[in-house]
C-alpha atoms as a PDB file:
ATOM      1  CA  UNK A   1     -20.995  36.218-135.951  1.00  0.00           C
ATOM      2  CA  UNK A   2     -23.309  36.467-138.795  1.00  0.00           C
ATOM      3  CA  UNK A   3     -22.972  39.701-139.352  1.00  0.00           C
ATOM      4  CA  UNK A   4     -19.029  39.294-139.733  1.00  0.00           C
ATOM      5  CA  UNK A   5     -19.449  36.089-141.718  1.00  0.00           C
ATOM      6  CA  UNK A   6     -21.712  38.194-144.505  1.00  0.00           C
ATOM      7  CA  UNK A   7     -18.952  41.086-144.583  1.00  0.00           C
ATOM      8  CA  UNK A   8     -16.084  38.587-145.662  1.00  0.00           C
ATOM      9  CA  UNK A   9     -18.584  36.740-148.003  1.00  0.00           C
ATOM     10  CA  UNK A  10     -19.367  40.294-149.814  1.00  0.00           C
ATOM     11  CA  UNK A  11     -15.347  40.829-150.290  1.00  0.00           C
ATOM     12  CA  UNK A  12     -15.417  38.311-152.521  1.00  0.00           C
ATOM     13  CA  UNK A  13     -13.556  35.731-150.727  1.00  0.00           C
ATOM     14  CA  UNK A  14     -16.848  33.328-149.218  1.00  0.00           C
ATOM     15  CA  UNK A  15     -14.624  32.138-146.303  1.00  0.00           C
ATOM     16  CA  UNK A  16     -17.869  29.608-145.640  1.00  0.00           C
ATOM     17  CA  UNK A  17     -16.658  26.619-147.625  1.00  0.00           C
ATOM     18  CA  UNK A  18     -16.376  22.905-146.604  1.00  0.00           C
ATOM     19  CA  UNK A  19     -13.393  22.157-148.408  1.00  0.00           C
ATOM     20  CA  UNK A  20     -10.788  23.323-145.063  1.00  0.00           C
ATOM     21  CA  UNK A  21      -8.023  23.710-147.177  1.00  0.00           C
ATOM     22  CA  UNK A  22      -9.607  26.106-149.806  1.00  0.00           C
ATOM     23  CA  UNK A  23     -10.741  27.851-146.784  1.00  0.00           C
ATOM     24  CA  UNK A  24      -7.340  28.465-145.520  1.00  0.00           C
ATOM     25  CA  UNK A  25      -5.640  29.378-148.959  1.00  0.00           C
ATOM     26  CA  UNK A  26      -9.025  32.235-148.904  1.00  0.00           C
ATOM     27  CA  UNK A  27      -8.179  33.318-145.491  1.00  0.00           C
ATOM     28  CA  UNK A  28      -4.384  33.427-146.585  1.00  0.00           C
ATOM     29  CA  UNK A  29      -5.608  35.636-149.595  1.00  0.00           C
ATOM     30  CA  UNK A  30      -7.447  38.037-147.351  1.00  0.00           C
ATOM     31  CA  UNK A  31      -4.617  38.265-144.999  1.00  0.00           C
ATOM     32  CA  UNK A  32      -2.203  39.165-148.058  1.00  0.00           C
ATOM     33  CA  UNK A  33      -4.407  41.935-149.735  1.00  0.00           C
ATOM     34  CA  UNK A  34      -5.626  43.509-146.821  1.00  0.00           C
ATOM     35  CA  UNK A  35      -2.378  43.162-145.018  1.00  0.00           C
ATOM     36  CA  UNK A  36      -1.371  47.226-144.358  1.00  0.00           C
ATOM     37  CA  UNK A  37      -5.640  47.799-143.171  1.00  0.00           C
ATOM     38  CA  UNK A  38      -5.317  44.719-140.477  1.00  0.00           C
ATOM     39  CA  UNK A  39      -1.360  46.250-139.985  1.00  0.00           C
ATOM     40  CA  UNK A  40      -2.656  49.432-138.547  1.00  0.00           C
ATOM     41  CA  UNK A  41      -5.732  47.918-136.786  1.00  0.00           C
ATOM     42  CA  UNK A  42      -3.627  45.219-135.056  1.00  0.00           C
ATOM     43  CA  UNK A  43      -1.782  48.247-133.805  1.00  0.00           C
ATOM     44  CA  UNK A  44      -4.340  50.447-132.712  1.00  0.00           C
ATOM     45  CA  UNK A  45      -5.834  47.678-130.980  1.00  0.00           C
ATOM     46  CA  UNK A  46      -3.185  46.392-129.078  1.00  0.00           C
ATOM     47  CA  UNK A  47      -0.557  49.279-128.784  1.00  0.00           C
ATOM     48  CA  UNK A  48      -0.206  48.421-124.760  1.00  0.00           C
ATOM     49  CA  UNK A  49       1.765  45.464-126.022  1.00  0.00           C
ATOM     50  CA  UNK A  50       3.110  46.194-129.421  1.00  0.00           C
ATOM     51  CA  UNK A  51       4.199  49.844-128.587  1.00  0.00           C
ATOM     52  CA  UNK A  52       7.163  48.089-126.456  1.00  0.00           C
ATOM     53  CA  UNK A  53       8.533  46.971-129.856  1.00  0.00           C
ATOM     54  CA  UNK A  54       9.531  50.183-130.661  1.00  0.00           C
ATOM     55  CA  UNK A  55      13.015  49.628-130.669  1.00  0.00           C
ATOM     56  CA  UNK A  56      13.032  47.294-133.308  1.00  0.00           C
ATOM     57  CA  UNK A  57      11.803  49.879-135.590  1.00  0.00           C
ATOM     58  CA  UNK A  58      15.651  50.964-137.133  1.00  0.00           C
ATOM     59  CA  UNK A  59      16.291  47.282-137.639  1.00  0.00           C
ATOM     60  CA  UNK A  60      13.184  46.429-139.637  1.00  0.00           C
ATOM     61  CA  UNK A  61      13.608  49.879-141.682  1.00  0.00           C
ATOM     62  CA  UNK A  62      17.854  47.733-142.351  1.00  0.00           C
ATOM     63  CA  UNK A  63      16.100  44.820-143.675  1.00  0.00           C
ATOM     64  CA  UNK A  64      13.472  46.445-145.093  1.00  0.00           C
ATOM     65  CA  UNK A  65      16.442  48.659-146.942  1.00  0.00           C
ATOM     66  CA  UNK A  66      18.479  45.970-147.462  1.00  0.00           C
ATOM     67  CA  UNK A  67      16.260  43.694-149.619  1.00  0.00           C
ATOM     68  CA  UNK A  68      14.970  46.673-152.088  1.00  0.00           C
ATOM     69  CA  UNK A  69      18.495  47.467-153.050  1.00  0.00           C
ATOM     70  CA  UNK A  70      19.203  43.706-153.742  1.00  0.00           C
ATOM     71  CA  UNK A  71      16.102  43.475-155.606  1.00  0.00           C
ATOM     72  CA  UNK A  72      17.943  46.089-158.032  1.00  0.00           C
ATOM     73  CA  UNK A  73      20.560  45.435-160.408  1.00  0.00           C
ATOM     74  CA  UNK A  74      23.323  48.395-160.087  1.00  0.00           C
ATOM     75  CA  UNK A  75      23.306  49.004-163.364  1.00  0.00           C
ATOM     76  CA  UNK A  76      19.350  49.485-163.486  1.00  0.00           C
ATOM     77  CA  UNK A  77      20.101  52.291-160.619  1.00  0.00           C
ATOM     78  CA  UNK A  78      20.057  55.470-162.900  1.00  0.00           C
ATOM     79  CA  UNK A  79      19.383  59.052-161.713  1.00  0.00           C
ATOM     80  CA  UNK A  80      17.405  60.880-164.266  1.00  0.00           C
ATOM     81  CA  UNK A  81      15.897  64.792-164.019  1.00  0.00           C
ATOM     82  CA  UNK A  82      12.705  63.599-163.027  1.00  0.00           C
ATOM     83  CA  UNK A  83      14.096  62.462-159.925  1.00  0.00           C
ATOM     84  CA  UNK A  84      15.889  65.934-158.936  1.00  0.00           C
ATOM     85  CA  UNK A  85      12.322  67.162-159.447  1.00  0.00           C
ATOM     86  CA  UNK A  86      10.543  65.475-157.497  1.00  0.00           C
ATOM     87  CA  UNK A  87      13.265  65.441-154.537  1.00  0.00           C
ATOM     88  CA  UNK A  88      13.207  69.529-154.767  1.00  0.00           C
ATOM     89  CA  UNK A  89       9.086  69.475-154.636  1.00  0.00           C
ATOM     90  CA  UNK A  90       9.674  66.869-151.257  1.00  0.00           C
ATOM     91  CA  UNK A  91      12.264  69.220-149.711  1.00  0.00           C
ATOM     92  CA  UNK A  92      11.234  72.543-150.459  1.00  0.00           C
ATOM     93  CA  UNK A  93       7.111  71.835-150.627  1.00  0.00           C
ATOM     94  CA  UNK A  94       8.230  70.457-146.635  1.00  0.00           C
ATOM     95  CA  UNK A  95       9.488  73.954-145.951  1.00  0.00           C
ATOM     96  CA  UNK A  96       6.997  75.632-147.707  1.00  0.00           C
ATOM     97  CA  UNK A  97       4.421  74.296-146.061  1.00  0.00           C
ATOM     98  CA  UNK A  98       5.688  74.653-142.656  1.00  0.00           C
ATOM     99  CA  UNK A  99       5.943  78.980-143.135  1.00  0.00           C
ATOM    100  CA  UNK A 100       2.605  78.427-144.518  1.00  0.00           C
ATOM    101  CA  UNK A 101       0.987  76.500-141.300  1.00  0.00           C
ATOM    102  CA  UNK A 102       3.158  77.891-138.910  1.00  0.00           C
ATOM    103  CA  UNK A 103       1.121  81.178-138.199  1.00  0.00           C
ATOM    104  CA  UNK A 104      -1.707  79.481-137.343  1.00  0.00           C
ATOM    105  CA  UNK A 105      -0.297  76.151-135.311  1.00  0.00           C
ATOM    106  CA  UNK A 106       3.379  75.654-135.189  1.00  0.00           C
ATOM    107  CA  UNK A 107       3.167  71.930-134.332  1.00  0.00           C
ATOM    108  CA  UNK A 108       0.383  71.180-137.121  1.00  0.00           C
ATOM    109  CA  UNK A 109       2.951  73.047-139.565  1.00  0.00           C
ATOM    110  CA  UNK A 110       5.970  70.803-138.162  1.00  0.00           C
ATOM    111  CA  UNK A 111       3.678  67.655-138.582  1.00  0.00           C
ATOM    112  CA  UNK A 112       2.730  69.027-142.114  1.00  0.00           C
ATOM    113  CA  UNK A 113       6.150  69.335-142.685  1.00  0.00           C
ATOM    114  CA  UNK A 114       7.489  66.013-141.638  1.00  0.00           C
ATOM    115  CA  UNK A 115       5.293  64.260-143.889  1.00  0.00           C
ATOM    116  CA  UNK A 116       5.920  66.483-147.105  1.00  0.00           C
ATOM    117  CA  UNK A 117       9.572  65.760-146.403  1.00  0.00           C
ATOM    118  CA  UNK A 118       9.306  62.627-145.391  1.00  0.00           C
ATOM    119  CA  UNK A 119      11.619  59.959-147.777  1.00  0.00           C
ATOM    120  CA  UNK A 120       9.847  57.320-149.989  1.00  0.00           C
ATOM    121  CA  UNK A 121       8.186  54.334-148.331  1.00  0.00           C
ATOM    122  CA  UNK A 122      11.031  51.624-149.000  1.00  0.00           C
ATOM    123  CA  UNK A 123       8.049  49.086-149.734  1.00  0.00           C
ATOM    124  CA  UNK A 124       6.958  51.113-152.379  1.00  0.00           C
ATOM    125  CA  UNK A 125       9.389  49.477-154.564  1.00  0.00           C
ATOM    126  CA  UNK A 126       7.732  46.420-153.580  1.00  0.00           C
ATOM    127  CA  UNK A 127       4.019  47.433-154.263  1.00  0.00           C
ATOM    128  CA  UNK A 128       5.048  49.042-157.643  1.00  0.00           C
ATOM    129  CA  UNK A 129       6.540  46.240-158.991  1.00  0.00           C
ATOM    130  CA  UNK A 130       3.501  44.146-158.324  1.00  0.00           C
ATOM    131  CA  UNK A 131       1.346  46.808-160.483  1.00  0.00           C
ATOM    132  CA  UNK A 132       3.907  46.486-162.955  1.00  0.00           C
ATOM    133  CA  UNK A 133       5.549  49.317-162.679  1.00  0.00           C
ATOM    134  CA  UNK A 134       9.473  49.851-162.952  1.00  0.00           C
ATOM    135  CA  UNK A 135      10.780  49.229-159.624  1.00  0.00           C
ATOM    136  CA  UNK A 136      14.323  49.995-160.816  1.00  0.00           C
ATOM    137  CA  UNK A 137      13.687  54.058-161.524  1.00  0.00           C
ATOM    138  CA  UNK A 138      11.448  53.946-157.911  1.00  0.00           C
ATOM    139  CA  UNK A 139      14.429  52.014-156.056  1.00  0.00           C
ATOM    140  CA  UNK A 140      16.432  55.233-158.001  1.00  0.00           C
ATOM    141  CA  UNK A 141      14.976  57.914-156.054  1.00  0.00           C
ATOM    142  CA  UNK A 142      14.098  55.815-153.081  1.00  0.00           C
ATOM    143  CA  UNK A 143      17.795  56.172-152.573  1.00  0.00           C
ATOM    144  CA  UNK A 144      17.893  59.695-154.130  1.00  0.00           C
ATOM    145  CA  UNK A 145      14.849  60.467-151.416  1.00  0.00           C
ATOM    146  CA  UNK A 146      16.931  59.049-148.579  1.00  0.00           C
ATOM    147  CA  UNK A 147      20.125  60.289-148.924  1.00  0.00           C
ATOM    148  CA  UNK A 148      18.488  64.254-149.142  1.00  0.00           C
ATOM    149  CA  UNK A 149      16.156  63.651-146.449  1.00  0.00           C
ATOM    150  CA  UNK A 150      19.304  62.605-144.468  1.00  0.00           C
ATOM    151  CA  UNK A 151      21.183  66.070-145.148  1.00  0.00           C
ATOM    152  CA  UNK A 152      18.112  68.120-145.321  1.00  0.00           C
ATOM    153  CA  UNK A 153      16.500  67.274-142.168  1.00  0.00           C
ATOM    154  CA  UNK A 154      20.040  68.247-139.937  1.00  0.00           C
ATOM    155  CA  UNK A 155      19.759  70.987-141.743  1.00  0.00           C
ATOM    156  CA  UNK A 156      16.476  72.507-141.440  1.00  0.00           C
ATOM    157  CA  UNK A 157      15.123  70.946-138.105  1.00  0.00           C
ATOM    158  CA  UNK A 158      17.335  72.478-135.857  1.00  0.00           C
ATOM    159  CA  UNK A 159      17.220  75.679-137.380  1.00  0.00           C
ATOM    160  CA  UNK A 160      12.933  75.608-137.083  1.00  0.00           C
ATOM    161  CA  UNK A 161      12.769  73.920-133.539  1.00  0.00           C
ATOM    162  CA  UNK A 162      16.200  74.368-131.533  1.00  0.00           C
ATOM    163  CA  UNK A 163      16.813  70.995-129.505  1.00  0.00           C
ATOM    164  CA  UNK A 164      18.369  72.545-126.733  1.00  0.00           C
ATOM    165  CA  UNK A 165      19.266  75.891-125.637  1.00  0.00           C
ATOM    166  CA  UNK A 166      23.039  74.798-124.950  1.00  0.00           C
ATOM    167  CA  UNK A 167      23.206  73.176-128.263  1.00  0.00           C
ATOM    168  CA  UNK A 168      24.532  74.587-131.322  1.00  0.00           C
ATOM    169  CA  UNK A 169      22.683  74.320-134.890  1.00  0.00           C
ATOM    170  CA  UNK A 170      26.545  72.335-136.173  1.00  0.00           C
ATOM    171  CA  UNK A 171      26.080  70.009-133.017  1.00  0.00           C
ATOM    172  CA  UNK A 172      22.357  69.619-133.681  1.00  0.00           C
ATOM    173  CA  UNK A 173      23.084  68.789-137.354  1.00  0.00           C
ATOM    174  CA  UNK A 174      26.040  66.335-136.547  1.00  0.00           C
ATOM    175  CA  UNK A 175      24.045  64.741-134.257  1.00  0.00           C
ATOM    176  CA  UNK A 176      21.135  63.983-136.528  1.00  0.00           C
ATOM    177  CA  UNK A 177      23.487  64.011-139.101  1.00  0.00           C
ATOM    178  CA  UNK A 178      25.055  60.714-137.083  1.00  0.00           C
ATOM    179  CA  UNK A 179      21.740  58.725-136.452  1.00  0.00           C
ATOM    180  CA  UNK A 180      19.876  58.894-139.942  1.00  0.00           C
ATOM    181  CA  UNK A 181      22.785  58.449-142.446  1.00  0.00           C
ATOM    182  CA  UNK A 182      24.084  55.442-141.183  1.00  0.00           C
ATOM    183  CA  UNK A 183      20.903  53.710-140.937  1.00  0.00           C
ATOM    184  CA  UNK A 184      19.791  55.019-144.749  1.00  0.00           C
ATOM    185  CA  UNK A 185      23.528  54.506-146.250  1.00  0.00           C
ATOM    186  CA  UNK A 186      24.483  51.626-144.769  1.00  0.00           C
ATOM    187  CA  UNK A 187      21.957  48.935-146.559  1.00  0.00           C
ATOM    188  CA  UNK A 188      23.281  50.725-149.504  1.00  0.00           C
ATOM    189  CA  UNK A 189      26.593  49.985-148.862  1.00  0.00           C
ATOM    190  CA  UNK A 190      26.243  46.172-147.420  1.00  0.00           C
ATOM    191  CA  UNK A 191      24.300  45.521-150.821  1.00  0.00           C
ATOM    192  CA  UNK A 192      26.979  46.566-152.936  1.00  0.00           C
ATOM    193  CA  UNK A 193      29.952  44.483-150.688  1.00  0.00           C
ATOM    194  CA  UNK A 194      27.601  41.241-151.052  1.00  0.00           C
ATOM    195  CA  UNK A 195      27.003  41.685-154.729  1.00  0.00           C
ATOM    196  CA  UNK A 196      30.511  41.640-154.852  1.00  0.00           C
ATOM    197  CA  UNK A 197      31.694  39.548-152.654  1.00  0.00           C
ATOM    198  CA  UNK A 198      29.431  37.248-151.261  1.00  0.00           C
ATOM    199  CA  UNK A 199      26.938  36.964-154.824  1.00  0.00           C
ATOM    200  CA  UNK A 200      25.416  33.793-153.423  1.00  0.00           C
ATOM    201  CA  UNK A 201      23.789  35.866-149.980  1.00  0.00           C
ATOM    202  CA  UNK A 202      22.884  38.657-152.640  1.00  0.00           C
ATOM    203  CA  UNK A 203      20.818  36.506-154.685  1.00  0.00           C
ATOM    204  CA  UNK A 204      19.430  34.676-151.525  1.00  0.00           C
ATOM    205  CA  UNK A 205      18.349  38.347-150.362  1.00  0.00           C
ATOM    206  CA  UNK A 206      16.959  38.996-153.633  1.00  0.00           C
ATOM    207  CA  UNK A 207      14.744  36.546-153.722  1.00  0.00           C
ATOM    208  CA  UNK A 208      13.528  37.333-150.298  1.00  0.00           C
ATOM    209  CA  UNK A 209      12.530  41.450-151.689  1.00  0.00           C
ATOM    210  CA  UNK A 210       9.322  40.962-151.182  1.00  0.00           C
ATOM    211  CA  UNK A 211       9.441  40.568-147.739  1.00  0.00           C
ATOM    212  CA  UNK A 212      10.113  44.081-147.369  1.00  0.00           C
ATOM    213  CA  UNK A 213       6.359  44.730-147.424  1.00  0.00           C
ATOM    214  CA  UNK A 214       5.503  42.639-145.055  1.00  0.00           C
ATOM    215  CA  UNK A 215       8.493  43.983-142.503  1.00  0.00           C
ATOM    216  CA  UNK A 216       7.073  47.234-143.390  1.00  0.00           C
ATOM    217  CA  UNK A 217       3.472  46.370-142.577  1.00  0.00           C
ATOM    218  CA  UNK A 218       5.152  45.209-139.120  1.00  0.00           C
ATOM    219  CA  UNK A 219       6.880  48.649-138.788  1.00  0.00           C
ATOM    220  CA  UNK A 220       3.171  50.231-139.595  1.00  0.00           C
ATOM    221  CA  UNK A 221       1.888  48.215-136.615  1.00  0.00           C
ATOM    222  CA  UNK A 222       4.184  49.067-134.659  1.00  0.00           C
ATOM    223  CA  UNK A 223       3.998  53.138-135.312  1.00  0.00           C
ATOM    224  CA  UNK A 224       0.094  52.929-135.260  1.00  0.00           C
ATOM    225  CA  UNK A 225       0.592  51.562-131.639  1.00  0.00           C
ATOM    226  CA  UNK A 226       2.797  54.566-130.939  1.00  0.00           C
ATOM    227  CA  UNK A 227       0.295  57.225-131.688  1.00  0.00           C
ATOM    228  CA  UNK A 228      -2.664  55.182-129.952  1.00  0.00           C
ATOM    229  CA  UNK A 229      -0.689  55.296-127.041  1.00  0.00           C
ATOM    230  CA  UNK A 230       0.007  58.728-127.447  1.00  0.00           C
ATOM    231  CA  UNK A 231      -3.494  59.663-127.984  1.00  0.00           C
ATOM    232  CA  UNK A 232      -4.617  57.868-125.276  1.00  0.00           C
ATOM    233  CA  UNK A 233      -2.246  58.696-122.637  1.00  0.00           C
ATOM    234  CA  UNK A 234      -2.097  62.550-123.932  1.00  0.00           C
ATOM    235  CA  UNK A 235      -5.701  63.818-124.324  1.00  0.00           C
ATOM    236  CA  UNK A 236      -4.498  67.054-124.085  1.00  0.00           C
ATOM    237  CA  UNK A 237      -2.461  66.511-127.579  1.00  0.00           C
ATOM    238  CA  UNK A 238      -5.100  64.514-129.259  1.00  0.00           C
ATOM    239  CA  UNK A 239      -6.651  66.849-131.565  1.00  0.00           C
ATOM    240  CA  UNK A 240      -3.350  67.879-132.559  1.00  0.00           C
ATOM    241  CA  UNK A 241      -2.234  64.211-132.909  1.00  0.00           C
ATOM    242  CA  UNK A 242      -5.092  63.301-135.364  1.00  0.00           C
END
């Protein structure tokens, strides 16, 4: 008990203090700046529970969508060359380093792959606003990221790792095609209708953006359970896993 006592005191927060409600606004503190660390351990620890929440995951990555784009005024949302940059080094560096891997492992160069290409975080609008950065050109290619991950992935994964021997790359692609878009668009889209038509919910949802990190730390959790339980129940994948 010491010994965890002294680790909390040298963070800086000195969670030893008389005064109970200073010692709960401390505790508070901790839990807000270390939030994404005690995310992923929460998840680890506990994945025989949490990894049932799984399904939950496409609704939390809605919301999570959902509050950015109300964060952003429309007419902040501007595409600039930057942005086609960096969206060509995410697709093609993805590809690139999957021919590169794939001699020696193929499912290390898929996993290298899938987080090359992987879109932006959608909290990451979040976090750079809070280190003063312009949220309104990340929010940009957040959406820019999405919406090629969404057409690049049906395009490329089937053609790398065929699904099924009976299925066609076209039916592959429409059917991946079918699950991401909707979930990526669609926050887009409901953002837009209550900016226009329903500007009271917008600005309720605005003020709630910052939520989205938190939602997202809950996602983490979640996804850190996953590949606990994997790694536990798998051994045989485990090296590849980590």
């Amino acid at each position: 008990m010491r010994v965890f006592l002294c680790v909390f005191s040298m963070t800086g927060y000195g969670f030893i203090d008389r005064n109970p409600i200073k010692r709960h606004m401390k505790i508070l503190a901790f839990i807000r700046n270390w939030t994404l660390p005690l995310a992923m351990v929460a998840g680890a620890a506990g994945f025989p529970v949490i990894g049932f929440l799984s399904p939950i995951t496409p609704y939390l990555i809605f919301v999570m969508l959902l509050l950015t784009f109300c964060r952003i005024p429309l007419s902040d949302i501007r595409f600039k060359m930057e942005h086609a940059w960096l969206l060509l080094i995410q697709i093609v560096g993805g590809m690139g380093v999957y021919f590169a891997l794939v001699p020696f492992n193929v499912l290390v160069a898929e996993g290298a792959m899938v987080c090359v290409m992987a879109p932006t975080a959608t909290a990451a609008a979040v976090i750079t606003d809070k280190l003063g950065g312009s949220a309104a050109s990340l929010t940009s290619f957040t959406i820019l990221s999405n919406l090629g991950t969404a057409i690049a992935v049906p395009l490329f994964f089937p053609a790398i790792h065929p699904m099924y021997e009976s299925l066609g790359f076209w039916a592959a692609f429409f059917m991946i095609f079918g699950r991401v878009l909707p979930l990526l668009v669609a926050p887009f889209v409901m953002a837009v209708v209550l900016h226009r038509f329903l500007p009271r919910v917008h600005r309720k949802l605005s003020a709630m953006h910052r939520a989205s990190f938190y939602l997202w730390a809950m996602a983490l959790m979640i996804v850190m359970a996953q590949t606990t339980n994997t790694l536990v129940n798998e051994p045989a994948e485990g090296m590849t896993e980590i």
